[in-house]
PDB file of N, CA and C in Angstrom:
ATOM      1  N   UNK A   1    -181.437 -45.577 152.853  1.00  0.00           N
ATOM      2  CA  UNK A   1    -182.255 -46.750 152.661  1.00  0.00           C
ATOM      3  C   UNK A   1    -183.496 -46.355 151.854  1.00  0.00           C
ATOM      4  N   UNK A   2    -183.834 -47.131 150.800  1.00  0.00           N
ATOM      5  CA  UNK A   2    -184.497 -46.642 149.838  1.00  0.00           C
ATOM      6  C   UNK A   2    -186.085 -47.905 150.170  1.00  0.00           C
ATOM      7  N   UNK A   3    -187.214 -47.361 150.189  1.00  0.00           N
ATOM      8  CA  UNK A   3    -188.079 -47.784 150.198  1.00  0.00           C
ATOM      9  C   UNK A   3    -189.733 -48.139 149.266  1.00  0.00           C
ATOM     10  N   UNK A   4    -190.003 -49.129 149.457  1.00  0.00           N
ATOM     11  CA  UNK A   4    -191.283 -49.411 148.094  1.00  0.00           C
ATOM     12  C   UNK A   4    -191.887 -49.276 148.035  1.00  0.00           C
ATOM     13  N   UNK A   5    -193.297 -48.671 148.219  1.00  0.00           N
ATOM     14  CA  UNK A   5    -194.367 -49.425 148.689  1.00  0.00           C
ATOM     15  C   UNK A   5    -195.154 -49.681 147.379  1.00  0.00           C
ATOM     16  N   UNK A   6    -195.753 -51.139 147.486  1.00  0.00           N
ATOM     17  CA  UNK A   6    -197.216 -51.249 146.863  1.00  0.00           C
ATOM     18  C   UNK A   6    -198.235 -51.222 147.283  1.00  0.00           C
ATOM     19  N   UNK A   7    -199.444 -50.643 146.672  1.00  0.00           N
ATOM     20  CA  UNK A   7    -200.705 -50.240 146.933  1.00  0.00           C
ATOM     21  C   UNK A   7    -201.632 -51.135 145.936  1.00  0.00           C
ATOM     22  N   UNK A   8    -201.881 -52.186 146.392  1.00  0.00           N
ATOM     23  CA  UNK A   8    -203.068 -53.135 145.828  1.00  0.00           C
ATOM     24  C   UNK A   8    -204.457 -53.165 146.202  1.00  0.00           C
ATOM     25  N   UNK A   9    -205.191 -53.123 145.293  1.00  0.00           N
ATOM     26  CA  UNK A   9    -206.576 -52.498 144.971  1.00  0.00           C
ATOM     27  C   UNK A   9    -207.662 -53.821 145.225  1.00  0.00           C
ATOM     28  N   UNK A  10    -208.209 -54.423 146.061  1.00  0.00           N
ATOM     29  CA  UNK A  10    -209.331 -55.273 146.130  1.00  0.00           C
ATOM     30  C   UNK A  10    -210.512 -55.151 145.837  1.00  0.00           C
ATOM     31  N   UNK A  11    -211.250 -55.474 145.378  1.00  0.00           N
ATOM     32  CA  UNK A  11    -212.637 -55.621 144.720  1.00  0.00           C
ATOM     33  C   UNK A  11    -213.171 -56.316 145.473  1.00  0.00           C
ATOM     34  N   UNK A  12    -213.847 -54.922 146.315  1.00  0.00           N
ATOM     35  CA  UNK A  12    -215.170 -54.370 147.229  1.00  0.00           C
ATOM     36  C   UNK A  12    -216.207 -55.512 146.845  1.00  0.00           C
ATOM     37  N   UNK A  13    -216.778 -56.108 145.484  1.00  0.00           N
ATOM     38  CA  UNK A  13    -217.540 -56.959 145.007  1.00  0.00           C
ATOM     39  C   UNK A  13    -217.406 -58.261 145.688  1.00  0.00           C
ATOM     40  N   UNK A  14    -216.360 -58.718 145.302  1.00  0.00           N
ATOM     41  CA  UNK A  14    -215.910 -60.227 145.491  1.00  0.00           C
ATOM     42  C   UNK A  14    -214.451 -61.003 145.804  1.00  0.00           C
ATOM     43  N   UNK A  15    -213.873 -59.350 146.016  1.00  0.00           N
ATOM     44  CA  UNK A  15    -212.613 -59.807 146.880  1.00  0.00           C
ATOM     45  C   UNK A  15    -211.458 -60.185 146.159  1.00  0.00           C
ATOM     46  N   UNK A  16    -211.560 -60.384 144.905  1.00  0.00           N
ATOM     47  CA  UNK A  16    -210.446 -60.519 144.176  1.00  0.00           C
ATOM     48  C   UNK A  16    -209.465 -59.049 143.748  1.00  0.00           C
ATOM     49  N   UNK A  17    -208.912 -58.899 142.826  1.00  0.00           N
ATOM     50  CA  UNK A  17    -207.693 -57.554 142.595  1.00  0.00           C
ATOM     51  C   UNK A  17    -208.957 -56.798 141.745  1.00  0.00           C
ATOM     52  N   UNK A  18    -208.456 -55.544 142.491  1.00  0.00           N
ATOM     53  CA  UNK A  18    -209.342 -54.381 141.335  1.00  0.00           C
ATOM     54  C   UNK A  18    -208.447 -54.114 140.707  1.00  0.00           C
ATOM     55  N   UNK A  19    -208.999 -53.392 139.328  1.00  0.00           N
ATOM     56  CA  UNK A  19    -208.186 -52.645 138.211  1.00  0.00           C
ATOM     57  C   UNK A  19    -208.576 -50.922 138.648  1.00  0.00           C
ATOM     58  N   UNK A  20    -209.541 -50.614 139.173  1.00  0.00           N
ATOM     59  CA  UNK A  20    -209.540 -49.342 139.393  1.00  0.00           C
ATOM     60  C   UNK A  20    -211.053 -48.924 140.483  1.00  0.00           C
ATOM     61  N   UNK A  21    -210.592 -47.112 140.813  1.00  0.00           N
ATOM     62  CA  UNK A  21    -211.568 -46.802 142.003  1.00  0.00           C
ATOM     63  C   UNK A  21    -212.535 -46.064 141.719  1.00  0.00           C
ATOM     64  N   UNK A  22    -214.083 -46.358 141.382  1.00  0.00           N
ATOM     65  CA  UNK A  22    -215.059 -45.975 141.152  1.00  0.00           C
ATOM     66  C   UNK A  22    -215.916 -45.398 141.658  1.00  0.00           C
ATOM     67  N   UNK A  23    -215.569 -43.698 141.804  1.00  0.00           N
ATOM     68  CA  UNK A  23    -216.590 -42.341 142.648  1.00  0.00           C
ATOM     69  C   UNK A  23    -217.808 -42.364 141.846  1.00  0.00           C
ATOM     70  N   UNK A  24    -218.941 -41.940 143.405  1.00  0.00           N
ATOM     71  CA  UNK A  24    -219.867 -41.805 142.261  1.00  0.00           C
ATOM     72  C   UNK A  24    -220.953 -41.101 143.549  1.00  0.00           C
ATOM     73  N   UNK A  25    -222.366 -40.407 143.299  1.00  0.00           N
ATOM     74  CA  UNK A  25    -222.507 -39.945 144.140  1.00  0.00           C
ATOM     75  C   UNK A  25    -224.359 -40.449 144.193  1.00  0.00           C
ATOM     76  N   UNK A  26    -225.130 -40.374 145.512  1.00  0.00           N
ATOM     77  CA  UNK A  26    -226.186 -40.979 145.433  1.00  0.00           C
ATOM     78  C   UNK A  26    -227.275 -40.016 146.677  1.00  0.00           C
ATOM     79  N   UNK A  27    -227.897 -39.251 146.557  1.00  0.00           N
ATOM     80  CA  UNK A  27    -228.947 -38.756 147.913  1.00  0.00           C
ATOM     81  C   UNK A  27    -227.826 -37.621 148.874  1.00  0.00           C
ATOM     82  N   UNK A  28    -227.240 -37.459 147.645  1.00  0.00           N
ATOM     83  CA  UNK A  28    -226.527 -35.895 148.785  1.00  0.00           C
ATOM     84  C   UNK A  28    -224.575 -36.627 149.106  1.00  0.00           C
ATOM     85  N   UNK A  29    -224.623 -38.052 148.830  1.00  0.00           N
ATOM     86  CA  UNK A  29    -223.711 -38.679 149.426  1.00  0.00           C
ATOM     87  C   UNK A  29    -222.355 -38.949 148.764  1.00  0.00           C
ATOM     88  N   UNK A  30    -221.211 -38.842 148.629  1.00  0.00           N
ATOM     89  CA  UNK A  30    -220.230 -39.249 147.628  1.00  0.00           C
ATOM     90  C   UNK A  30    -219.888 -40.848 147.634  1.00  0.00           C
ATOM     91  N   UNK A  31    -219.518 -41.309 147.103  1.00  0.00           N
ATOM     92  CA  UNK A  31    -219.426 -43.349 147.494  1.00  0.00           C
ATOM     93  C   UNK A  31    -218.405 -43.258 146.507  1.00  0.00           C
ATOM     94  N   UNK A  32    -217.296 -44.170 147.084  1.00  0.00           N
ATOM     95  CA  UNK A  32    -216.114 -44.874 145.881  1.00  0.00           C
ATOM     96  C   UNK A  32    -215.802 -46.040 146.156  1.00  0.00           C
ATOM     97  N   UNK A  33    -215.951 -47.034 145.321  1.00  0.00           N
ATOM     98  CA  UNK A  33    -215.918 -48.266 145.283  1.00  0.00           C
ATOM     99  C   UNK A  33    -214.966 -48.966 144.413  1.00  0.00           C
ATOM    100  N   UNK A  34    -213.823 -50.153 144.908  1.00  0.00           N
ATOM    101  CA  UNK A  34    -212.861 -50.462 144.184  1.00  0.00           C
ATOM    102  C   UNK A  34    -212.949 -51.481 143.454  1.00  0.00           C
ATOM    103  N   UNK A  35    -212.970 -51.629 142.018  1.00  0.00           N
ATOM    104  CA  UNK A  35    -213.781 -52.829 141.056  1.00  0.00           C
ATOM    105  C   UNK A  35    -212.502 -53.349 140.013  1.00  0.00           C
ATOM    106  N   UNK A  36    -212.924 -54.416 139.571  1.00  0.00           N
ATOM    107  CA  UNK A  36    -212.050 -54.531 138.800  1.00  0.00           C
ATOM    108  C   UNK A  36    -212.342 -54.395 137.416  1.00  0.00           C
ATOM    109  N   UNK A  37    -212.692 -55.020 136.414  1.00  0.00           N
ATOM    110  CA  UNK A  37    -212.921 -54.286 135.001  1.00  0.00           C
ATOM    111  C   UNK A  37    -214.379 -54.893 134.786  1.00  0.00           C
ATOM    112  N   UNK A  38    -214.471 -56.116 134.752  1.00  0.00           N
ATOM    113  CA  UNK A  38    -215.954 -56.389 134.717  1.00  0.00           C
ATOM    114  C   UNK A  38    -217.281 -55.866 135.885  1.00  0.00           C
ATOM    115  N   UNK A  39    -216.533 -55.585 137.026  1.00  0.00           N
ATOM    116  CA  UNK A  39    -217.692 -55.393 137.834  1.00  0.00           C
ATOM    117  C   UNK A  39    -218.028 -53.534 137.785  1.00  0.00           C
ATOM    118  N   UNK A  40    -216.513 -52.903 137.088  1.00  0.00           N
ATOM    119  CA  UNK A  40    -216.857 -51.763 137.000  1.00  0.00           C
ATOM    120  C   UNK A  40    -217.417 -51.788 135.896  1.00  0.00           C
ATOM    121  N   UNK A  41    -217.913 -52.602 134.675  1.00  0.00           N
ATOM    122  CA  UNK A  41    -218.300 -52.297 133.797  1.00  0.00           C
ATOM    123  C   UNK A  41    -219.736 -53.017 133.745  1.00  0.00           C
ATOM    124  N   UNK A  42    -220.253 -53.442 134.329  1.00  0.00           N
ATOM    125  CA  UNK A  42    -221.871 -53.860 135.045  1.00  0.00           C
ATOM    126  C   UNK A  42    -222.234 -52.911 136.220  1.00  0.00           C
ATOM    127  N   UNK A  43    -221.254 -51.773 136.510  1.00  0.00           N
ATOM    128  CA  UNK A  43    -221.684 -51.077 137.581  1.00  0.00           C
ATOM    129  C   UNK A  43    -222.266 -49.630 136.446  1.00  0.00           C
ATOM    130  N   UNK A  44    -221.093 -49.528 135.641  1.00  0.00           N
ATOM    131  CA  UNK A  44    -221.743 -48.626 134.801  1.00  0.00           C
ATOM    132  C   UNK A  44    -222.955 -48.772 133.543  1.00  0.00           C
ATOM    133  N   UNK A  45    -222.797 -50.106 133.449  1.00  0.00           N
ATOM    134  CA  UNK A  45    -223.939 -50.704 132.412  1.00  0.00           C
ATOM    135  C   UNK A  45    -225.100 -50.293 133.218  1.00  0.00           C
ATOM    136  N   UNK A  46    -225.502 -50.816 134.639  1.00  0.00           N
ATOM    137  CA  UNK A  46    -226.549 -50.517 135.026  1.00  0.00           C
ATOM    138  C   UNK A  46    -227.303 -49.034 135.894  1.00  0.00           C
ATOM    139  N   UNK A  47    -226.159 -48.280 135.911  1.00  0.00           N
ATOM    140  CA  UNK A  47    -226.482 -47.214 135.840  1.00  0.00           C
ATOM    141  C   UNK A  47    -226.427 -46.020 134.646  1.00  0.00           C
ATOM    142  N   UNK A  48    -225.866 -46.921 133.488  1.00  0.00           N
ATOM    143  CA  UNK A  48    -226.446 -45.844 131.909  1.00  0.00           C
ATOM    144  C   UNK A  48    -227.897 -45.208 131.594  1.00  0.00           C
ATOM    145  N   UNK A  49    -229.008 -46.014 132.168  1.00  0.00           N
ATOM    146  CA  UNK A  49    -229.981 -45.158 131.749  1.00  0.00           C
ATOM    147  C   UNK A  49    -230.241 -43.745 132.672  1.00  0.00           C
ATOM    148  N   UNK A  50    -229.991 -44.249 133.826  1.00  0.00           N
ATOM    149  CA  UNK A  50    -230.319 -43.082 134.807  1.00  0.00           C
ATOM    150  C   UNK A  50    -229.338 -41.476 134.242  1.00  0.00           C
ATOM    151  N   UNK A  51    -227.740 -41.878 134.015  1.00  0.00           N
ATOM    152  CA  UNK A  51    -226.829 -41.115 133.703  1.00  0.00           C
ATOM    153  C   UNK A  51    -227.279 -40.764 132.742  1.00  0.00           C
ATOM    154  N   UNK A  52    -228.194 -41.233 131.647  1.00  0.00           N
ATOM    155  CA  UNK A  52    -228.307 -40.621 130.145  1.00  0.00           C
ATOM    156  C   UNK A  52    -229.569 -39.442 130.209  1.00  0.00           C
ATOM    157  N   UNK A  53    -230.365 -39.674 131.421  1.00  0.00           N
ATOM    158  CA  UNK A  53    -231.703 -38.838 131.719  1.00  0.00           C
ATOM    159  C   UNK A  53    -231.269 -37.940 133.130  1.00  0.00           C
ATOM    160  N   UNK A  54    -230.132 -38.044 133.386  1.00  0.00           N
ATOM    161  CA  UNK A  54    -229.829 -37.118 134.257  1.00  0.00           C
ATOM    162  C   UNK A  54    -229.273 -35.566 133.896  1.00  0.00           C
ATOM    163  N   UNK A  55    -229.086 -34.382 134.969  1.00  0.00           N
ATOM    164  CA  UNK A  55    -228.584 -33.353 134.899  1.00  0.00           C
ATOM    165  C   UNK A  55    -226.943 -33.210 135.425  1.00  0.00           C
ATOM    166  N   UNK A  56    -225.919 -32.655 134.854  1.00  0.00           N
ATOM    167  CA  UNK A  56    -224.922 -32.883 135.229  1.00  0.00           C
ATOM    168  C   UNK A  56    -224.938 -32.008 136.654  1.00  0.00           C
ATOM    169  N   UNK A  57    -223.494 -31.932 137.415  1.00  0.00           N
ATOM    170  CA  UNK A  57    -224.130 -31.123 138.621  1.00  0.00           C
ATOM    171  C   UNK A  57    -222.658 -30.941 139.213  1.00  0.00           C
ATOM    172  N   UNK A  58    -222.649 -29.719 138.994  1.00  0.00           N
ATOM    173  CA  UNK A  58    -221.101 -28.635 139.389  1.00  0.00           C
ATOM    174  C   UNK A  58    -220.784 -29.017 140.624  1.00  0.00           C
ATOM    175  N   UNK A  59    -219.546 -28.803 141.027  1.00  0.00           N
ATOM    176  CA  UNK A  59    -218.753 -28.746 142.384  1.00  0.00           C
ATOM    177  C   UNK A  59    -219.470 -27.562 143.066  1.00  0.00           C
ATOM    178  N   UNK A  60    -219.454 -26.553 142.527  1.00  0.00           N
ATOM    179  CA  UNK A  60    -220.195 -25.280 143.095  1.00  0.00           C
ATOM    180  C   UNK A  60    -221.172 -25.316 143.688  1.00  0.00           C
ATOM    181  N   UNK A  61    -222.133 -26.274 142.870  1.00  0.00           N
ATOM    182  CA  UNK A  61    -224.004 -26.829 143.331  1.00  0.00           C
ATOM    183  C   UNK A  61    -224.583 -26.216 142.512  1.00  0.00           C
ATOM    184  N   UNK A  62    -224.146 -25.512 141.487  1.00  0.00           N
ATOM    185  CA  UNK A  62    -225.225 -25.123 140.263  1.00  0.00           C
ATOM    186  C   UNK A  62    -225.544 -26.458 139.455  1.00  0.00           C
ATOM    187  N   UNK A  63    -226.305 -26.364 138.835  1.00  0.00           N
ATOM    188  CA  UNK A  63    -226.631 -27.138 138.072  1.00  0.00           C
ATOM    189  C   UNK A  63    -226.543 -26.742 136.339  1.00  0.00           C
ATOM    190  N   UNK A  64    -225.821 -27.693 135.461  1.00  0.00           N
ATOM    191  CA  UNK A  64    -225.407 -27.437 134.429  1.00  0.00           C
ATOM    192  C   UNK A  64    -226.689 -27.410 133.324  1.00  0.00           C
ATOM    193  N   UNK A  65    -227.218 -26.278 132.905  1.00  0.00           N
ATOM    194  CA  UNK A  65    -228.076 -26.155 131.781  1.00  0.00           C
ATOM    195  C   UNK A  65    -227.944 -25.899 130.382  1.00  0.00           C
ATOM    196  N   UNK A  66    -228.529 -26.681 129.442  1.00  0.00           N
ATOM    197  CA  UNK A  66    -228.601 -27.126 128.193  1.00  0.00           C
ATOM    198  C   UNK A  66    -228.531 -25.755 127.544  1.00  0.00           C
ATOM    199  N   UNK A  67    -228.093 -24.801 126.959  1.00  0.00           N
ATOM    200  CA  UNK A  67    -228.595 -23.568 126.177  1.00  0.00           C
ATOM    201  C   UNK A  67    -228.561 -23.391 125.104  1.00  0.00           C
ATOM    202  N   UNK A  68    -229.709 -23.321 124.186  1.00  0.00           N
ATOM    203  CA  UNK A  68    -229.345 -23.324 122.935  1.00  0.00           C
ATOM    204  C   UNK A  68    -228.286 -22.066 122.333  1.00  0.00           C
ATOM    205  N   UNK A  69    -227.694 -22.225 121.452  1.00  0.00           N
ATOM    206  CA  UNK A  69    -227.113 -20.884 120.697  1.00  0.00           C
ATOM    207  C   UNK A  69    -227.742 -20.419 119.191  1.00  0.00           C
ATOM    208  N   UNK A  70    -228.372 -19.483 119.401  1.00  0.00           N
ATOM    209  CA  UNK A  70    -228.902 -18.537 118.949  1.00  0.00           C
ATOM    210  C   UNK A  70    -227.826 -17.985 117.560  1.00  0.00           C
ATOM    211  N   UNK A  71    -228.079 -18.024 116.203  1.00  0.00           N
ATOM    212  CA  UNK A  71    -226.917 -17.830 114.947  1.00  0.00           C
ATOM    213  C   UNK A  71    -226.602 -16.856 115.230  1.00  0.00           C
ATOM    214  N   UNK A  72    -225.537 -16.078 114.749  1.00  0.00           N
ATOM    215  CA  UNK A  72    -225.029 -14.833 114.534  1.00  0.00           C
ATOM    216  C   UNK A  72    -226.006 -13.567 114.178  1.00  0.00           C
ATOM    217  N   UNK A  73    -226.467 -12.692 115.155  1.00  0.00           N
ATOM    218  CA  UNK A  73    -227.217 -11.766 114.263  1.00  0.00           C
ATOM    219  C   UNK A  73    -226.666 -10.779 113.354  1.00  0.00           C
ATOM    220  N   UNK A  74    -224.868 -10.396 112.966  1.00  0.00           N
ATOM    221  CA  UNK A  74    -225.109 -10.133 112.067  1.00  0.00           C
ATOM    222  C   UNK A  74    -225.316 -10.881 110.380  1.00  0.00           C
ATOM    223  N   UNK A  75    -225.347 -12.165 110.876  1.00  0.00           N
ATOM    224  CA  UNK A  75    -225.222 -12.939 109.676  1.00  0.00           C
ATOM    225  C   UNK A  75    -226.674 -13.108 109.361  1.00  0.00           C
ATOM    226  N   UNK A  76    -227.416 -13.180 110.407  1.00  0.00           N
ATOM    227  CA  UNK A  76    -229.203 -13.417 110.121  1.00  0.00           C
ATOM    228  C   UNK A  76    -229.397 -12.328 109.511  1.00  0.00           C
ATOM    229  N   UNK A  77    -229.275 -10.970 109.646  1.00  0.00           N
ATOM    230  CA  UNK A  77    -229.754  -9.453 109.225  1.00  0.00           C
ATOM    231  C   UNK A  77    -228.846  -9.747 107.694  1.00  0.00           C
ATOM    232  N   UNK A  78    -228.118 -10.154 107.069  1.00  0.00           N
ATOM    233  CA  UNK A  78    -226.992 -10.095 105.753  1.00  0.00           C
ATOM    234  C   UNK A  78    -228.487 -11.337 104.894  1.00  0.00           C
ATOM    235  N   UNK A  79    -228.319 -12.342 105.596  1.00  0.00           N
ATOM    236  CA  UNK A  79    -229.174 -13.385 104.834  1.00  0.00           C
ATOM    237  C   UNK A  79    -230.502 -12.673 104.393  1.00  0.00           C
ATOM    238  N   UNK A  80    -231.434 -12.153 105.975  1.00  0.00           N
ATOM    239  CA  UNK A  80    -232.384 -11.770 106.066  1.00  0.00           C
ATOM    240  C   UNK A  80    -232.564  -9.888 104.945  1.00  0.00           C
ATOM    241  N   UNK A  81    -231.760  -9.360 104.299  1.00  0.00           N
ATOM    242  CA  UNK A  81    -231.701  -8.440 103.780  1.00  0.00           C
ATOM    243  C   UNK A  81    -231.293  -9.340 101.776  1.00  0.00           C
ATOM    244  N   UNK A  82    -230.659 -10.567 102.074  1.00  0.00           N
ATOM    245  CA  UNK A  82    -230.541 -10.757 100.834  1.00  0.00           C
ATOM    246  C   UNK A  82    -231.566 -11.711 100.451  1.00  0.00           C
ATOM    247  N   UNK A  83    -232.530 -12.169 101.188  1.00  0.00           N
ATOM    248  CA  UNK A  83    -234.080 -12.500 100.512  1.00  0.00           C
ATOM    249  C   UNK A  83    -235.209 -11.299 101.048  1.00  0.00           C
ATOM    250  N   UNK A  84    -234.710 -10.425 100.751  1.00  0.00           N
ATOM    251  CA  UNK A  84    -235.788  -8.953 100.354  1.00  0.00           C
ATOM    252  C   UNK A  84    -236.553  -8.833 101.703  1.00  0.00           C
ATOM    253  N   UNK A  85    -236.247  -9.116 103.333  1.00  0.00           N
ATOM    254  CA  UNK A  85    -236.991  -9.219 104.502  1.00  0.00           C
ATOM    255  C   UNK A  85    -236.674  -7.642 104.945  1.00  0.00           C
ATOM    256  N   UNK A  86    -237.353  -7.575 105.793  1.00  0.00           N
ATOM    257  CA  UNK A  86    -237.437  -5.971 106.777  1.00  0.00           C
ATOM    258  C   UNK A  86    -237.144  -6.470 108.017  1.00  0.00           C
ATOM    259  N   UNK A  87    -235.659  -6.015 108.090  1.00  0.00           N
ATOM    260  CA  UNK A  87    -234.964  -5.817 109.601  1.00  0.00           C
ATOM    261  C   UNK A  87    -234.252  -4.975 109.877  1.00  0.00           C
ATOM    262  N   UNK A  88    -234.500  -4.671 111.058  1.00  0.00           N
ATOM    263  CA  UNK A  88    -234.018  -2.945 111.617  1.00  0.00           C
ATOM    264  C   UNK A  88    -232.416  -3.305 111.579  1.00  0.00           C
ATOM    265  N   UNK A  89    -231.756  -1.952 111.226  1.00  0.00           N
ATOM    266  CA  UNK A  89    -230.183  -2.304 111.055  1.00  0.00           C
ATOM    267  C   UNK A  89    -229.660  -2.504 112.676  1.00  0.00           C
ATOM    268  N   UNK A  90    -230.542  -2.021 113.978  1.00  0.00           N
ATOM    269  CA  UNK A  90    -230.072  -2.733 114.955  1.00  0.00           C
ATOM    270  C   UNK A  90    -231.084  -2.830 115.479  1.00  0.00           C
ATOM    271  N   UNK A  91    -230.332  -3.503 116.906  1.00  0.00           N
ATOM    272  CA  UNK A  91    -231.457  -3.946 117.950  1.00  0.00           C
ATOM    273  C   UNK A  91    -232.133  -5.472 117.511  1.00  0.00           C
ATOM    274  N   UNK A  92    -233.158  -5.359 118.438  1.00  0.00           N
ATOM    275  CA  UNK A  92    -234.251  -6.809 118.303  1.00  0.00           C
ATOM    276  C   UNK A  92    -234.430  -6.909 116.794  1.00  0.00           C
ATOM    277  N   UNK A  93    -233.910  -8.235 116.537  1.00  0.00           N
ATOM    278  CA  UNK A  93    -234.419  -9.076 115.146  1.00  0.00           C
ATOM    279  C   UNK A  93    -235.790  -9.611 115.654  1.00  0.00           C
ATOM    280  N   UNK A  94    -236.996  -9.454 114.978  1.00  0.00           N
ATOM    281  CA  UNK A  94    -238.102 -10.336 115.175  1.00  0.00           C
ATOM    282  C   UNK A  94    -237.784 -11.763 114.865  1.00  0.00           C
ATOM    283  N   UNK A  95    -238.536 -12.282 115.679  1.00  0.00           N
ATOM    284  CA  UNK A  95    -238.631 -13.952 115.609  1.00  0.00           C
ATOM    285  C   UNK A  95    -238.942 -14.199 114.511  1.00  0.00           C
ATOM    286  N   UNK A  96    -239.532 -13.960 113.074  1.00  0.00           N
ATOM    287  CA  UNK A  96    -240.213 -14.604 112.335  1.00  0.00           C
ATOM    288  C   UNK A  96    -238.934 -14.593 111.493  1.00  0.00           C
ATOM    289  N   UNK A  97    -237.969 -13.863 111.567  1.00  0.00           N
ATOM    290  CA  UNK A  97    -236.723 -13.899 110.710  1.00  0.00           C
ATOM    291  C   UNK A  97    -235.764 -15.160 111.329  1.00  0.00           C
ATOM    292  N   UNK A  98    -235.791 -14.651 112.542  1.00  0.00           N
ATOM    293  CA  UNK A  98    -234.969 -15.870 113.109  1.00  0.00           C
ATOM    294  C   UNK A  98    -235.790 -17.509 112.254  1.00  0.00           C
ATOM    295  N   UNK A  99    -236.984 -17.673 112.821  1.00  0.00           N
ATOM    296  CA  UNK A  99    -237.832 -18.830 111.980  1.00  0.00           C
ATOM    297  C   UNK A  99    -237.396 -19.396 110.776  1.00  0.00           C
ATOM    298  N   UNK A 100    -237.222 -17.974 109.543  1.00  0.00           N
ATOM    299  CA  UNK A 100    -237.386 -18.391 108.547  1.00  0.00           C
ATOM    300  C   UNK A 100    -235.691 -18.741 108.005  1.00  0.00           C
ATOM    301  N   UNK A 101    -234.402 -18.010 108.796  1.00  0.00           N
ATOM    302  CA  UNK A 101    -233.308 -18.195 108.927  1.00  0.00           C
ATOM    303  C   UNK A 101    -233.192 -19.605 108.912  1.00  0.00           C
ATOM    304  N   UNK A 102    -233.420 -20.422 110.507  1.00  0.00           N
ATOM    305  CA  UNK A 102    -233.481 -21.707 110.639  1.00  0.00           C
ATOM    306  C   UNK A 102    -233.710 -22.654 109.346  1.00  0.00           C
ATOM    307  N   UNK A 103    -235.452 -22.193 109.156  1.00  0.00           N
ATOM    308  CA  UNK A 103    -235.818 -22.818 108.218  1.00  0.00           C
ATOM    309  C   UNK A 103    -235.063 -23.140 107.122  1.00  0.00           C
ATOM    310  N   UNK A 104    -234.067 -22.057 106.499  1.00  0.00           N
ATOM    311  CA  UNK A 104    -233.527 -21.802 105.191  1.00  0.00           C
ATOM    312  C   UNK A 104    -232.193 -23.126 105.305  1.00  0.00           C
ATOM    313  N   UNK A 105    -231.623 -22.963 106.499  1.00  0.00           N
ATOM    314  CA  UNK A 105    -230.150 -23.545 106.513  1.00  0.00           C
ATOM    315  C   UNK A 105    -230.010 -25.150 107.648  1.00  0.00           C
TER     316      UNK A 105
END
């Protein structure tokens, strides 16, 4: 005997059919809420600014930081040697090369 089931989704809002289930987390807390397309999409409209000034935030509990990347130093020392600059063939590039690197490109 072969069996069906359906799993229909109500909208937590106003009780009509959701289209889908919306996790989200608030003061330490996880929350999922079942919406249908417009109410999930006024749920995310009004939380875009907060999400756009927020920090993302790992399963782990680290927190995800921005890092810049820094060019290639051997490509800065090749540039920095072919406009006539003084940089040690290793080790620390001074900042003012890095500067003028940026500056150039």
């Amino acid at each position: 005997m072969a069996q069906r089931v359906v799993v229909t989704l109500f909208d937590d809002m106003d009780g009509g059919e959701a289209a889908e289930t919306v996790a989200f987390g608030l003061d330490g807390k996880s929350y999922e809420i079942d919406l249908n397309q417009t109410n999930a999409k006024k749920l995310r409209t009004a939380l875009a600014p907060y999400l756009e000034a927020a920090r993302k935030h790992s399963k782990s509990g680290k927190v995800y930081r921005h890092t810049a990347v820094s060019p290639d130093p051997s490509a800065v020392r090749a540039w920095a040697r072919s406009h006539q600059m003084d940089v040690p063939p290793r080790g620390r590039i001074p900042k003012r090369v890095y500067e003028a690197f940026d500056a150039a490109n």
